[in-house]
Protein backbone atom coordinates (compact mmCIF):
# COMPACT_ATOMS: atom_id res chain seq x y z
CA UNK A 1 16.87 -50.27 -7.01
CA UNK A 2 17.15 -46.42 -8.33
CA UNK A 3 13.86 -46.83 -10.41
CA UNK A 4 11.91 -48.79 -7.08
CA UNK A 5 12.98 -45.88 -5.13
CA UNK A 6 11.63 -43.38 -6.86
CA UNK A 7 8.04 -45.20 -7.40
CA UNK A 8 7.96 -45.25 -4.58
CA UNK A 9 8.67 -41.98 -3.73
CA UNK A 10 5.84 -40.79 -6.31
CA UNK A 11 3.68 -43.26 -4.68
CA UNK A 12 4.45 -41.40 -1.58
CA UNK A 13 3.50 -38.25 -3.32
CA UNK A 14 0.18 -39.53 -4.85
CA UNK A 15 -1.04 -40.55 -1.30
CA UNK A 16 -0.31 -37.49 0.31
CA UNK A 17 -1.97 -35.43 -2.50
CA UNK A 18 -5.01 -37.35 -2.50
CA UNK A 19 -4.98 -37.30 1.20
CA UNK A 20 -5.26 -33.68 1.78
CA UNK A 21 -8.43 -34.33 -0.97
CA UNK A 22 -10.16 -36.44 1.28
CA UNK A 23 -8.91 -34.57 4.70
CA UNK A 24 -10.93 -31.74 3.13
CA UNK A 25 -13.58 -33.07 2.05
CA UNK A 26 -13.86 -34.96 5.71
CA UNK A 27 -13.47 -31.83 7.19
CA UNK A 28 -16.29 -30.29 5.62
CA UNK A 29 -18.57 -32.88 6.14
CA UNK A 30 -17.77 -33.33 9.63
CA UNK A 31 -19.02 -29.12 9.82
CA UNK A 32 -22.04 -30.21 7.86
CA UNK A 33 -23.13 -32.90 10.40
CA UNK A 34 -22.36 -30.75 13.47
CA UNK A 35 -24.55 -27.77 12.32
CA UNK A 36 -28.75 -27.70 12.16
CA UNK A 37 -28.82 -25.03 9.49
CA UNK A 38 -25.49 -26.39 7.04
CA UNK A 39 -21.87 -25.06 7.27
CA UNK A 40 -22.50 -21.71 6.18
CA UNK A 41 -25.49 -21.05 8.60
CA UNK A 42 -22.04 -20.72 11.16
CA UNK A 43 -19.78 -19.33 8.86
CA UNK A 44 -22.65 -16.88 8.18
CA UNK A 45 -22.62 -15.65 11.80
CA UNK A 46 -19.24 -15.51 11.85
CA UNK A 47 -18.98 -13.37 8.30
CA UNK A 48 -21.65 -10.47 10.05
CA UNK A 49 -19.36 -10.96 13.60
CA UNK A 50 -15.95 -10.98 13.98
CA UNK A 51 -14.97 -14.60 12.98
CA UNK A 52 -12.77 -13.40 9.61
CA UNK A 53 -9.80 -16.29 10.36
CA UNK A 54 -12.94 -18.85 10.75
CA UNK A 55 -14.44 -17.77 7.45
CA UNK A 56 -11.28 -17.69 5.81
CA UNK A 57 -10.04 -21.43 7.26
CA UNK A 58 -13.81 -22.93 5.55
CA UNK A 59 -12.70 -20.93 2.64
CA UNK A 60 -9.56 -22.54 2.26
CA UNK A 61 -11.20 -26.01 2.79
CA UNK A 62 -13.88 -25.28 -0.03
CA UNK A 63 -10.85 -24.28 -2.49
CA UNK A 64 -8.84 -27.58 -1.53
CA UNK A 65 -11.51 -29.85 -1.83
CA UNK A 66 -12.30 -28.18 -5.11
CA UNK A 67 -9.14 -26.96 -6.67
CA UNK A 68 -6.89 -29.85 -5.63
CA UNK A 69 -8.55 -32.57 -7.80
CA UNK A 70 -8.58 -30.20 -10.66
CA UNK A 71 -4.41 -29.89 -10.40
CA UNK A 72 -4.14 -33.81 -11.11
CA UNK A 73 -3.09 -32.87 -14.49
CA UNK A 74 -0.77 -30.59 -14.35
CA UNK A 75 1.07 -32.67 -11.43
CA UNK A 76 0.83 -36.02 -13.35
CA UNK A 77 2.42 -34.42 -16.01
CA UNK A 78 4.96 -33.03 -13.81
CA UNK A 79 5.73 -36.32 -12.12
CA UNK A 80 5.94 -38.40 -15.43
CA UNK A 81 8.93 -36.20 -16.79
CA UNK A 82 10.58 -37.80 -13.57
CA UNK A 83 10.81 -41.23 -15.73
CA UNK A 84 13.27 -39.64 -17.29
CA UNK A 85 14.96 -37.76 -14.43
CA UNK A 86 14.17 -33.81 -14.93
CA UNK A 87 12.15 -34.02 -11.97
CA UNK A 88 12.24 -35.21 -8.61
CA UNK A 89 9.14 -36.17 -5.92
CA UNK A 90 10.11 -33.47 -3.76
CA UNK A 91 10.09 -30.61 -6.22
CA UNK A 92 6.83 -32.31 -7.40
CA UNK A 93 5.56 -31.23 -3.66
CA UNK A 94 7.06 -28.25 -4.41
CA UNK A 95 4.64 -27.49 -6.85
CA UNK A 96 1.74 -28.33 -5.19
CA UNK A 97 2.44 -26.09 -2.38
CA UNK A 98 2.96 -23.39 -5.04
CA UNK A 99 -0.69 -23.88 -6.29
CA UNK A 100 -2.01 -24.35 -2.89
CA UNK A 101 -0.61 -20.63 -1.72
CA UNK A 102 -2.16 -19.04 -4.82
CA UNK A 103 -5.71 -20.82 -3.67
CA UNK A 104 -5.34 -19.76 0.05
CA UNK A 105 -4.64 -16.12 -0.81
CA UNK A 106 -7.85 -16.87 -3.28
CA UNK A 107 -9.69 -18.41 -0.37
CA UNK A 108 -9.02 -14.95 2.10
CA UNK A 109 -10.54 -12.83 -0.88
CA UNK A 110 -14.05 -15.09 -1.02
CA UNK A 111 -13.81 -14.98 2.51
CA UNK A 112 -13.63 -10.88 2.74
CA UNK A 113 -16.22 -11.03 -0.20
CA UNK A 114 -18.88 -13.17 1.72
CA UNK A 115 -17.85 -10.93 4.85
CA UNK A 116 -18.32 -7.78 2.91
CA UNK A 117 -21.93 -8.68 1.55
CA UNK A 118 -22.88 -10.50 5.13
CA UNK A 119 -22.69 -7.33 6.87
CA UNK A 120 -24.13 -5.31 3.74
CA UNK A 121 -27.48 -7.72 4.39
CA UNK A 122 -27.24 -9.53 1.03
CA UNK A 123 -26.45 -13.09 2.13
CA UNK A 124 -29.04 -15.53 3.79
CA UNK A 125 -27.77 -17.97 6.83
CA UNK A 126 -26.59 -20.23 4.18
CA UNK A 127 -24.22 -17.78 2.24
CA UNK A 128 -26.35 -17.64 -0.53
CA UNK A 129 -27.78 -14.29 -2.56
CA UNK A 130 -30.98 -12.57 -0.84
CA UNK A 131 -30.23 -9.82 -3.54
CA UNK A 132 -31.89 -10.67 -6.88
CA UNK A 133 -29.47 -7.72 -8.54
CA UNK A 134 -26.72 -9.67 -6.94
CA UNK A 135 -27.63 -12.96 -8.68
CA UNK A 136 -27.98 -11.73 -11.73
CA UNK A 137 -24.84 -10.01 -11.66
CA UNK A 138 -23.39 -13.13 -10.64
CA UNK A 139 -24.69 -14.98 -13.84
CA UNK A 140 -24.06 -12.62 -16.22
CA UNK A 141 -20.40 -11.80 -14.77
CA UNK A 142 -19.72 -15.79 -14.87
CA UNK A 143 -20.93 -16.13 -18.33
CA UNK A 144 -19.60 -13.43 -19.85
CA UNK A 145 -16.05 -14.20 -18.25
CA UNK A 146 -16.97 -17.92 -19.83
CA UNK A 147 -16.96 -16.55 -23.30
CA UNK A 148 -13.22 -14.02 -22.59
CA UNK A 149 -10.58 -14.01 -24.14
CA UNK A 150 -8.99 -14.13 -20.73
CA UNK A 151 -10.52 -17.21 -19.98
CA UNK A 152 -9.25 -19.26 -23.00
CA UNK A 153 -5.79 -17.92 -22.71
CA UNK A 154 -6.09 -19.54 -18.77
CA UNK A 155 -7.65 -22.34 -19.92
CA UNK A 156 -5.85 -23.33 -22.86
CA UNK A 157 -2.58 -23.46 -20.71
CA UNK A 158 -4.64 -25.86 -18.02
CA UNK A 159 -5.85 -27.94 -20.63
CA UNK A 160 -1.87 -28.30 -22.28
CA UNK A 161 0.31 -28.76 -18.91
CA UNK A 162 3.12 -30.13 -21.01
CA UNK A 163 3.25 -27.53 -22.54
CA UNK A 164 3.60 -25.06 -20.12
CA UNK A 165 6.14 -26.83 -18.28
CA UNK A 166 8.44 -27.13 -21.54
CA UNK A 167 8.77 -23.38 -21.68
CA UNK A 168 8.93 -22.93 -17.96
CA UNK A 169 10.99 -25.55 -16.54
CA UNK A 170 13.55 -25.90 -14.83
CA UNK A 171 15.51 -28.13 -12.26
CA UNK A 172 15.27 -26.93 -8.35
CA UNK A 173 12.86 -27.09 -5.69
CA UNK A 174 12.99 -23.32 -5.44
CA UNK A 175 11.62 -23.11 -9.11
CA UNK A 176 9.12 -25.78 -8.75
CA UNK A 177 7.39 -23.62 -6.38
CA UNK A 178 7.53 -20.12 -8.67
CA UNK A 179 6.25 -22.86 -11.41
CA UNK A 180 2.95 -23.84 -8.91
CA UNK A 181 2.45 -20.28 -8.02
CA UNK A 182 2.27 -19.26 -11.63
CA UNK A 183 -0.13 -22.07 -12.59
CA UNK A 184 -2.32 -21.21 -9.46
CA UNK A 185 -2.61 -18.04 -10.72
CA UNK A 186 -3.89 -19.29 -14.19
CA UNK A 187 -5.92 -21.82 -12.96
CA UNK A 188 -7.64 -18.95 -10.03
CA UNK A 189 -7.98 -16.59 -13.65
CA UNK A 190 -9.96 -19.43 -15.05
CA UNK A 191 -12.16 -20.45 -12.39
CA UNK A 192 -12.64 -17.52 -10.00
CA UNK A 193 -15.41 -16.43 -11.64
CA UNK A 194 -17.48 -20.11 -11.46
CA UNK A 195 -16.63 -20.20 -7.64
CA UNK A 196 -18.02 -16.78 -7.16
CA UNK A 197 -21.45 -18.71 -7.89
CA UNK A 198 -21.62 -19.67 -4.47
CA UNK A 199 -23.33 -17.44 -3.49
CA UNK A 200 -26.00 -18.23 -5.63
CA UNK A 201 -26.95 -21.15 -4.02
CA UNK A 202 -25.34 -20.60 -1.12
CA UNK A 203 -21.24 -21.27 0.16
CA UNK A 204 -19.72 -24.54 0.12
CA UNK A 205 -23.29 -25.70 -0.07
CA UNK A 206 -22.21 -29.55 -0.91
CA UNK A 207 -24.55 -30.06 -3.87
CA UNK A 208 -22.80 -26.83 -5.64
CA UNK A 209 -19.24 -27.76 -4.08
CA UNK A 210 -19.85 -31.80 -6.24
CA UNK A 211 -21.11 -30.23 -9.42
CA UNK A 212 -18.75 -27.57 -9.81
CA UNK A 213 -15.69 -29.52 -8.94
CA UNK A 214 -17.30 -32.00 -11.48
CA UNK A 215 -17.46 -29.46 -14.01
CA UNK A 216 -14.31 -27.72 -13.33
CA UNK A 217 -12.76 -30.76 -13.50
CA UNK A 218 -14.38 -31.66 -17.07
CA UNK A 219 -13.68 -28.43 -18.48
CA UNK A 220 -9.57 -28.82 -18.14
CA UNK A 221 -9.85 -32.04 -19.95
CA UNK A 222 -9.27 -30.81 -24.07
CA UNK A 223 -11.50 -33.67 -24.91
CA UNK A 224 -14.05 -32.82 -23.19
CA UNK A 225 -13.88 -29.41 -21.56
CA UNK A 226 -13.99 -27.45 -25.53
CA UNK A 227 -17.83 -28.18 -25.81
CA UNK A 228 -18.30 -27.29 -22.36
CA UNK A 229 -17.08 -23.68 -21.88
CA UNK A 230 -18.94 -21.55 -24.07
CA UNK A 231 -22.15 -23.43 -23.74
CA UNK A 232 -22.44 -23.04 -20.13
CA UNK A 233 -21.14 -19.17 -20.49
CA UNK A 234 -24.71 -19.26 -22.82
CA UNK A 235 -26.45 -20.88 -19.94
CA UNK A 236 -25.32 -18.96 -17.48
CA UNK A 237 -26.11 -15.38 -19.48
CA UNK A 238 -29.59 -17.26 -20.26
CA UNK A 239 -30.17 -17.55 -16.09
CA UNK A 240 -29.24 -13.98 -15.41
CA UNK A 241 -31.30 -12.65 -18.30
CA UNK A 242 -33.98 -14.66 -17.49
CA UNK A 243 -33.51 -13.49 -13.93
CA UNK A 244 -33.37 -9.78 -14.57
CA UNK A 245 -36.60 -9.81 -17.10
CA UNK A 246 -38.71 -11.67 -14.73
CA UNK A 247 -37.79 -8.82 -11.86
CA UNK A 248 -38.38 -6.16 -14.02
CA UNK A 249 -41.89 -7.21 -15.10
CA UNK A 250 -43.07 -8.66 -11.70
């Protein structure tokens, strides 16, 4: 009875988790179909005005659409060493609420970012780069940071859940939650730099929101993600060259 109990209690956890997936991604979609010019043709407007919560809120809806799927991981690691009772569904919520605050605080400082370069003229309706300097900046800053040191310390720990949680863990709600701030913060030093491409092609623009969630997803996977990072870095310091020469000589 024990062991049905606690499926079901994960199963309880699962749903919700996945549930605040979809209830973002709904959300954004339902902002996509109510506005002629895209989402970020309003949160635009309200980035050069004085709409900073309303930016911040479609911030926070871009990072958990994005970011929660990319957690799975780390969580389904968390929740198997419940089969054999070191943790519990609620400290497993615990930790997702951890990673979530990390993202939100993440999601006010794209939010002051895209408010910052709205009112300095250098984002179109859509959120995305009028500044060719800006783009390339952009491209080289995101590929360099691909190739860091920095980035495969984050990523390494991302890619090896386990273990991090065998030299972090222990019992309590209280340090589940110090456990899912410290991997937000790893998992925001491996990936801030890829969302700051939105404004290349322009904020929570759903094409870029699908293929970086795709890839961000890919990339945490040790399978797959090692032949992914440093060749995109290359592509993406390939774009902003590319970029920069063809400004200079046109």
């Amino acid at each position: 009875m024990t062991g049905q109990v606690s499926l079901t209690r994960q199963g309880t956890l699962w749903l919700g988790f996945f549930a605040l997936i979809l209830l973002a991604w709904a959300a954004i979609f339902a902002r996509v179909a109510q506005a002629p010019v895209g989402i970020w043709g309003v949160v635009c407007t309200s980035a050069a005005g004085a709409g900073g919560l309303e930016l911040w809120g479609m911030w926070a809806l871009m990072v958990a659409a994005m970011m929660l799927p990319t957690f799975v991981p780390a969580l389904r690691t968390f929740v198997n060493m419940g089969a054999a009772g070191a943790t519990h569904p609620i400290e497993a919520a615990a930790l997702v609420a951890g990673y979530a605050l990390v993202w939100i605080i993440g999601a006010g400082l794209g939010a002051g970012a895209q408010w910052v370069l709205a009112r300095a003229g250098m984002l179109a309706q859509d959120g995305s780069s009028l500044s060719v300097w800006l783009t390339v900046a952009l491209f080289l800053g995101a590929g360099l940071y691909q190739l860091s040191i920095f980035k495969a310390a984050c990523l390494a720990k991302c890619r090896m859940p386990l273990t991090y949680f065998m030299g972090r863990w222990a019992p309590g709600v209280r340090r589940a939650l110090v456990m899912g701030v410290e991997l937000g913060l790893i998992c925001f030093g491996c990936c801030w730099a890829l969302m700051a491409l939105a404004f290349v092609g322009g904020t929570m623009s759903l094409v870029w929101m699908g293929l970086a969630t795709l890839f961000m997803v890919l990339e945490k996977l040790p399978q797959i993600g090692r032949p992914l990072t440093r060749p995109a870095g290359y592509a993406l310091i390939g774009a902003g060259a590319v970029l920069a020469l063809r400004t200079v000589l046109t």
